[in-house]
Protein backbone atom coordinates (compact mmCIF):
# COMPACT_ATOMS: atom_id res chain seq x y z
CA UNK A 1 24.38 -4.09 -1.60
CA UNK A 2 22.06 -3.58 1.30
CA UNK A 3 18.70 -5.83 1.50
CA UNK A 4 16.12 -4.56 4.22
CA UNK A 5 14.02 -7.64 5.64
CA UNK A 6 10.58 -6.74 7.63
CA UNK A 7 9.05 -9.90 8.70
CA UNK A 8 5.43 -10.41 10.09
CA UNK A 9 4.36 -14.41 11.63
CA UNK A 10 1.22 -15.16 10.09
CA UNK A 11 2.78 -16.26 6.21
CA UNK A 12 5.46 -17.86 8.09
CA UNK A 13 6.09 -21.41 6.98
CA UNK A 14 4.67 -24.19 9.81
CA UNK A 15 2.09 -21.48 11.19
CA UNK A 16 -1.75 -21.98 10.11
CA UNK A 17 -3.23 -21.29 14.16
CA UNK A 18 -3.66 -17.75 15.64
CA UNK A 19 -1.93 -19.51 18.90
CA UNK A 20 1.03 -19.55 17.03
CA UNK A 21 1.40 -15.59 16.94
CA UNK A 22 -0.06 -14.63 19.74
CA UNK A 23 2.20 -14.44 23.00
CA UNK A 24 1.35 -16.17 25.62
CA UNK A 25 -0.36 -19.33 23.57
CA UNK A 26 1.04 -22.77 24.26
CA UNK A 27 1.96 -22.59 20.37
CA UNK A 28 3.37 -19.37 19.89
CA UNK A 29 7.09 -20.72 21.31
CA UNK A 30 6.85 -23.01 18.17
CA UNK A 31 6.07 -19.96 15.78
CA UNK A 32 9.19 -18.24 17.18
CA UNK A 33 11.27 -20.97 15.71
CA UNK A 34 8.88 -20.89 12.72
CA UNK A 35 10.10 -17.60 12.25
CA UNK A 36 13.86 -17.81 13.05
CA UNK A 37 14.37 -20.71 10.47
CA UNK A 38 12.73 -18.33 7.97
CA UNK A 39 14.90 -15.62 8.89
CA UNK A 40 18.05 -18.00 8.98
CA UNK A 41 17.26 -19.19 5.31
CA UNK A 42 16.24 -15.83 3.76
CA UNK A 43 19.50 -14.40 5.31
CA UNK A 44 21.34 -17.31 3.79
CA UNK A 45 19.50 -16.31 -0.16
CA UNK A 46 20.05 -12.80 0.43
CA UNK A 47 24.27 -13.75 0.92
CA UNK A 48 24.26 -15.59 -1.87
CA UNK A 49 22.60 -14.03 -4.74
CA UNK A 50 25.41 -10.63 -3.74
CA UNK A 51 23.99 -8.63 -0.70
CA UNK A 52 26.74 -7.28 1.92
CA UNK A 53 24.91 -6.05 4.16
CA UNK A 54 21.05 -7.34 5.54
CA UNK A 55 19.31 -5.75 8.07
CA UNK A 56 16.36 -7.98 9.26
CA UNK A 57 13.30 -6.15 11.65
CA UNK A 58 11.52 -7.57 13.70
CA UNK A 59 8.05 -6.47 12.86
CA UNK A 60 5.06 -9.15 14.21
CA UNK A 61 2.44 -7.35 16.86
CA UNK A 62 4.75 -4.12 17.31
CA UNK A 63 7.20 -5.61 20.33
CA UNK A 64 9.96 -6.82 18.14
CA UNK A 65 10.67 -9.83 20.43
CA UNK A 66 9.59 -12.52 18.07
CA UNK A 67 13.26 -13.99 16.79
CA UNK A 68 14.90 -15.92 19.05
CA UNK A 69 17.84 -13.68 19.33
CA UNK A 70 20.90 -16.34 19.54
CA UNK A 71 19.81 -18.92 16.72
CA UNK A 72 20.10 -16.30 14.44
CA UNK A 73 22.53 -15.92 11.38
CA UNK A 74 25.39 -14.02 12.86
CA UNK A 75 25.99 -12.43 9.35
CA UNK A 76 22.96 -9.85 9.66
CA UNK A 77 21.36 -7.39 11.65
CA UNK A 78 18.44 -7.08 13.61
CA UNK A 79 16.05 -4.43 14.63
CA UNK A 80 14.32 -5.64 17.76
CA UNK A 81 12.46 -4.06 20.24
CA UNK A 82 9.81 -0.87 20.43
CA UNK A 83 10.35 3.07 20.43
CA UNK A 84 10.85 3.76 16.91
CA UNK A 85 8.76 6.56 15.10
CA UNK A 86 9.60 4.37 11.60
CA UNK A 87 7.86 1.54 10.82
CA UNK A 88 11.20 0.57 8.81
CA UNK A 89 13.66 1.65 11.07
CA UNK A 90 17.04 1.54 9.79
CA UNK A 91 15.83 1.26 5.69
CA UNK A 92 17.65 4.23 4.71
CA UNK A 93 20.46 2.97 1.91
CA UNK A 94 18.66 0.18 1.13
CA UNK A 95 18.53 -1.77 -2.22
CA UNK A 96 15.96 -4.16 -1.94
CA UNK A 97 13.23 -4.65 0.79
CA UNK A 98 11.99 -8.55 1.33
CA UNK A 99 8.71 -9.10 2.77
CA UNK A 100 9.06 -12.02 5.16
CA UNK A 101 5.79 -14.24 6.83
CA UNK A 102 3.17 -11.56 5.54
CA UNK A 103 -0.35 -12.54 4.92
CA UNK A 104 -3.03 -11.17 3.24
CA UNK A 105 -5.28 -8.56 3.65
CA UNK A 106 -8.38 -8.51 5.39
CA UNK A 107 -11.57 -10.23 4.12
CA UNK A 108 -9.75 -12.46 1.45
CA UNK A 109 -11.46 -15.30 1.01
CA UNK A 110 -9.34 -18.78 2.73
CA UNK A 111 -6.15 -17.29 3.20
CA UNK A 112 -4.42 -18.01 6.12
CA UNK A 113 -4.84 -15.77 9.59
CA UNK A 114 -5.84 -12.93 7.07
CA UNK A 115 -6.20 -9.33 8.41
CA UNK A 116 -5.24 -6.06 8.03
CA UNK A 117 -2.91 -4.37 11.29
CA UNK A 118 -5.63 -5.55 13.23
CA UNK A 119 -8.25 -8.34 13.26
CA UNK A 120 -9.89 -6.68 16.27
CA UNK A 121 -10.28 -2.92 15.37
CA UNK A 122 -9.48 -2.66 11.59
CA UNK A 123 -12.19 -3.93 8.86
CA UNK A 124 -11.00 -2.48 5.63
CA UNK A 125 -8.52 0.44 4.34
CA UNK A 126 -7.60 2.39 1.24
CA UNK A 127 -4.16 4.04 -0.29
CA UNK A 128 -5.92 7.15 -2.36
CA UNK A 129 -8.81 4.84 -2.75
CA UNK A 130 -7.16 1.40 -3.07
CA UNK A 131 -8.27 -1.30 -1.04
CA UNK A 132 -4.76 -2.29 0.37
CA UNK A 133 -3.29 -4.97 3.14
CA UNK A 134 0.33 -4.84 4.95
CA UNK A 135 1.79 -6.27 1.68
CA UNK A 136 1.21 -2.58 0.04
CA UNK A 137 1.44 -0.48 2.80
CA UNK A 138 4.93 -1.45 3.67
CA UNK A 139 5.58 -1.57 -0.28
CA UNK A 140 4.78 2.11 -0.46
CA UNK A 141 6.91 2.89 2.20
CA UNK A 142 9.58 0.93 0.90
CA UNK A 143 9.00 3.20 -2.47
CA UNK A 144 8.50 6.09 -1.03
CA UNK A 145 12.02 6.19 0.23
CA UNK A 146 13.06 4.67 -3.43
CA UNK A 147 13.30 1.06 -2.41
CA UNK A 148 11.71 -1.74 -4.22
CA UNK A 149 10.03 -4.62 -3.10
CA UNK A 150 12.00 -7.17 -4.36
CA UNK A 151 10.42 -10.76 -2.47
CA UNK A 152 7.33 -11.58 -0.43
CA UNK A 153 6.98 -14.86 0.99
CA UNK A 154 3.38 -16.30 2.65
CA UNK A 155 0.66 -18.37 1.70
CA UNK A 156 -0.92 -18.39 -1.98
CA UNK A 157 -3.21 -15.87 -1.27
CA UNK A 158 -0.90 -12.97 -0.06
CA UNK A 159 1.55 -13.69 -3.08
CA UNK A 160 -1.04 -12.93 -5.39
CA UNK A 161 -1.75 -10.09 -3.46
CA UNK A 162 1.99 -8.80 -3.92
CA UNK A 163 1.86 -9.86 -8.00
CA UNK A 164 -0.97 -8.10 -8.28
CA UNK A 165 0.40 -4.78 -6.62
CA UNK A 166 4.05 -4.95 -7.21
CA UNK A 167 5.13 -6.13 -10.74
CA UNK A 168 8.14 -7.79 -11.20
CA UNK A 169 8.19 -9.30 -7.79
CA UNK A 170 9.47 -12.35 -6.66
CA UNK A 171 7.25 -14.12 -4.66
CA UNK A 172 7.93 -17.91 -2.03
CA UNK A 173 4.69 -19.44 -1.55
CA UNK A 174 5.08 -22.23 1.93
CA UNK A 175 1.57 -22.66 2.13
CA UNK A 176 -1.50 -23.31 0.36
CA UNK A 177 -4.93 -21.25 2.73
CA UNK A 178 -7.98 -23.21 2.89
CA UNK A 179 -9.32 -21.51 6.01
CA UNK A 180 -8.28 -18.59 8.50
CA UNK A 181 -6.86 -21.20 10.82
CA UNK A 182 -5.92 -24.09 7.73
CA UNK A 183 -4.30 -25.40 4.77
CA UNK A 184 -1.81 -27.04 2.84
CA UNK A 185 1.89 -26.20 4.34
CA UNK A 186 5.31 -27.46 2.97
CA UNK A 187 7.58 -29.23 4.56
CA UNK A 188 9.88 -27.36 6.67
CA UNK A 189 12.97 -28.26 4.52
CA UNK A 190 11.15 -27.47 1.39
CA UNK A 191 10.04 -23.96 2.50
CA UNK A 192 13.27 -23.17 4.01
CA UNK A 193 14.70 -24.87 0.67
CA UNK A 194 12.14 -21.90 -1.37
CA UNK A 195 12.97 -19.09 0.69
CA UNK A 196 16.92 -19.29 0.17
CA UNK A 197 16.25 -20.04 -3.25
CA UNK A 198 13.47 -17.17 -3.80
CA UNK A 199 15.47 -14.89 -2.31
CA UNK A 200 18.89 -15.41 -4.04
CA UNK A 201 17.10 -14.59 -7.03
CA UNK A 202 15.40 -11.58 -5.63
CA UNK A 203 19.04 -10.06 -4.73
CA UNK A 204 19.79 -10.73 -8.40
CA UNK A 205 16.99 -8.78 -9.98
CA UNK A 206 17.08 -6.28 -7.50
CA UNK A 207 18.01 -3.79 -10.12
CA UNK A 208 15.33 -4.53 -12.30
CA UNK A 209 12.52 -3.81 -9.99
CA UNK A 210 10.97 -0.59 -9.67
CA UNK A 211 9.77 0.63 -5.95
CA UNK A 212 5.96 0.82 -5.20
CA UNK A 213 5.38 4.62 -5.28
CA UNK A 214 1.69 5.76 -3.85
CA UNK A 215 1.65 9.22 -4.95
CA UNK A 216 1.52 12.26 -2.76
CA UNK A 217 -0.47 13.43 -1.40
CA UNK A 218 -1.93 10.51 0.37
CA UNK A 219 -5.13 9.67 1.51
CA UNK A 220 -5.83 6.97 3.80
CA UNK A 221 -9.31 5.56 4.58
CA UNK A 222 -9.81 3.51 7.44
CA UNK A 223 -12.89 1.42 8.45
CA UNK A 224 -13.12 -0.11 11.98
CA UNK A 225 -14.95 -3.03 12.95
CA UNK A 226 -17.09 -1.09 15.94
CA UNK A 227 -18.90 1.94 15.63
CA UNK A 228 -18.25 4.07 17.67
CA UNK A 229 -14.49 4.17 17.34
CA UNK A 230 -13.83 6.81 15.29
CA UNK A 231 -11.88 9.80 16.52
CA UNK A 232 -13.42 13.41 16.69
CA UNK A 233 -11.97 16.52 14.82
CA UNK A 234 -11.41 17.78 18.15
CA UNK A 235 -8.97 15.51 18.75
CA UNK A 236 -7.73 15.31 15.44
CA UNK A 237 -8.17 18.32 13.41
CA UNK A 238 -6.63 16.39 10.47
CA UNK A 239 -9.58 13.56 10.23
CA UNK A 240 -12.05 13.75 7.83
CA UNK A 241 -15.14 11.78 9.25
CA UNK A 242 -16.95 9.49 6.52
CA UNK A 243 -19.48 7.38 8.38
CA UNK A 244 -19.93 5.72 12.02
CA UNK A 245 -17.13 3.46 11.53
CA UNK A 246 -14.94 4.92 8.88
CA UNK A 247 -12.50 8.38 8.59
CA UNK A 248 -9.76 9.55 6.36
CA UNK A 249 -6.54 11.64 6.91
CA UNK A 250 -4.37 12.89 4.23
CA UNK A 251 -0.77 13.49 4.39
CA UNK A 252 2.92 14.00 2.73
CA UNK A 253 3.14 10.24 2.91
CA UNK A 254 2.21 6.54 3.58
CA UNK A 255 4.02 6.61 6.91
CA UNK A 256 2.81 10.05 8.26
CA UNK A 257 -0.81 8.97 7.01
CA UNK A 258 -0.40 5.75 9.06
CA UNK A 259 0.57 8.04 12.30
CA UNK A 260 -2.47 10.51 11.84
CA UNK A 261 -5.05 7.72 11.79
């Protein structure tokens, strides 16, 4: 059995400041290691509720050079790095996808470092006319390659955000959001303790869970923070232009729908 891992910083467990994701910060060496025990302990679940194989990527900010390469459980995989055309590189074969340190979407109300791709440039988007966050986009990319969603861990807010999109899923809540930048976090040994735990399970019921399928074709609506910054249908014959700040492109599929915008 093969379990597919993306992981994002912001849900991890310790991290509640944007320092802690962003390179460069005095804090973001501390959300590395966040991130690595998180990865070290859902490795560890996914083992022990039956996978074989697990294939972790490394998907925070696009650089893949979050983990800290040589703490990391030598029974996995990692996909590291830039250059791929796949937002889920090396998914194919999968069983199960996990959801690792994601947050929820943008605008929602005191959850922790909330957003959606981008705090800077992206305000709101829509799957065919869904108001949707990371948690569902990589979801429907997970189903539309037939693999369910079987675990997402982050704060309270972005696991109700995965219960309420993906039934059946199993979901590790480390942290309690209060404000963008605050809340309530577990203890490090208790959220590790959750995520080996959660995702044992998750490995278990694998089976039962059905992928995420947005249908085709799919429409995806995206509204930007500035005006101003939407591209022309000279340069992209593809874009449907809605207003000053928002456009739509419609395609075979979540991922080539995320590549036209």
């Amino acid at each position: 059995m093969k379990v597919y891992v993306m992981t994002d910083m912001e849900g991890i467990s310790g991290i509640c400041r944007r320092g802690h994701v962003m390179k460069g910060d005095e804090l973001y060496q501390a959300g590395r290691r966040y991130l690595t025990w998180d990865v070290n302990a859902c490795v560890e679940g996914c083992f022990a509720g039956g996978a074989d194989e697990v294939v972790v990527k490394d998907g925070h900010a696009g650089r893949g050079d979050n983990l800290i390469w040589e703490e990391l459980d030598s029974r996995a995989e990692y996909v590291m790095g830039g250059g791929s055309a796949r937002r889920l590189a090396e998914l194919e074969g999968s069983d199960g996808l996990i959801l690792l340190g994601f947050h929820a979407m943008a605008g929602t109300p005191e959850a922790i470092l909330e957003h959606t791709m981008s705090s800077a440039s992206w305000q709101n988007f829509w799957l065919n006319g869904t108001l949707t966050g990371e948690i569902g986009i990589d979801a429907a990319i997970g189903g539309e390659n037939g693999v369910p969603t079987i675990m997402v861990s982050g704060d309270d807010k972005a696991c109700a955000e995965a219960e309420r999109f993906l039934p059946g899923v199993l979901t590790a809540c480390v942290k309690y959001g209060h404000a963008v930048e605050g809340g309530r976090l577990l203890p490090a040994e208790k959220a590790h303790r959750l995520i080996r735990e959660t995702a044992t399970r998750a490995v278990q019921k694998a089976a039962e869970i059905e992928p995420y399928v947005v249908e085709p074709p799919v429409t995806a609506r995206l509204e930007k923070v500035s005006r101003g910054d939407v591209p022309s249908h000279g340069e992209k014959p593809y874009v449907k232009v809605i207003d000053g700040r928002t456009y739509e492109v419609t395609a075979d599929s979540v991922e080539q729908a995320l590549w036209r915008l």
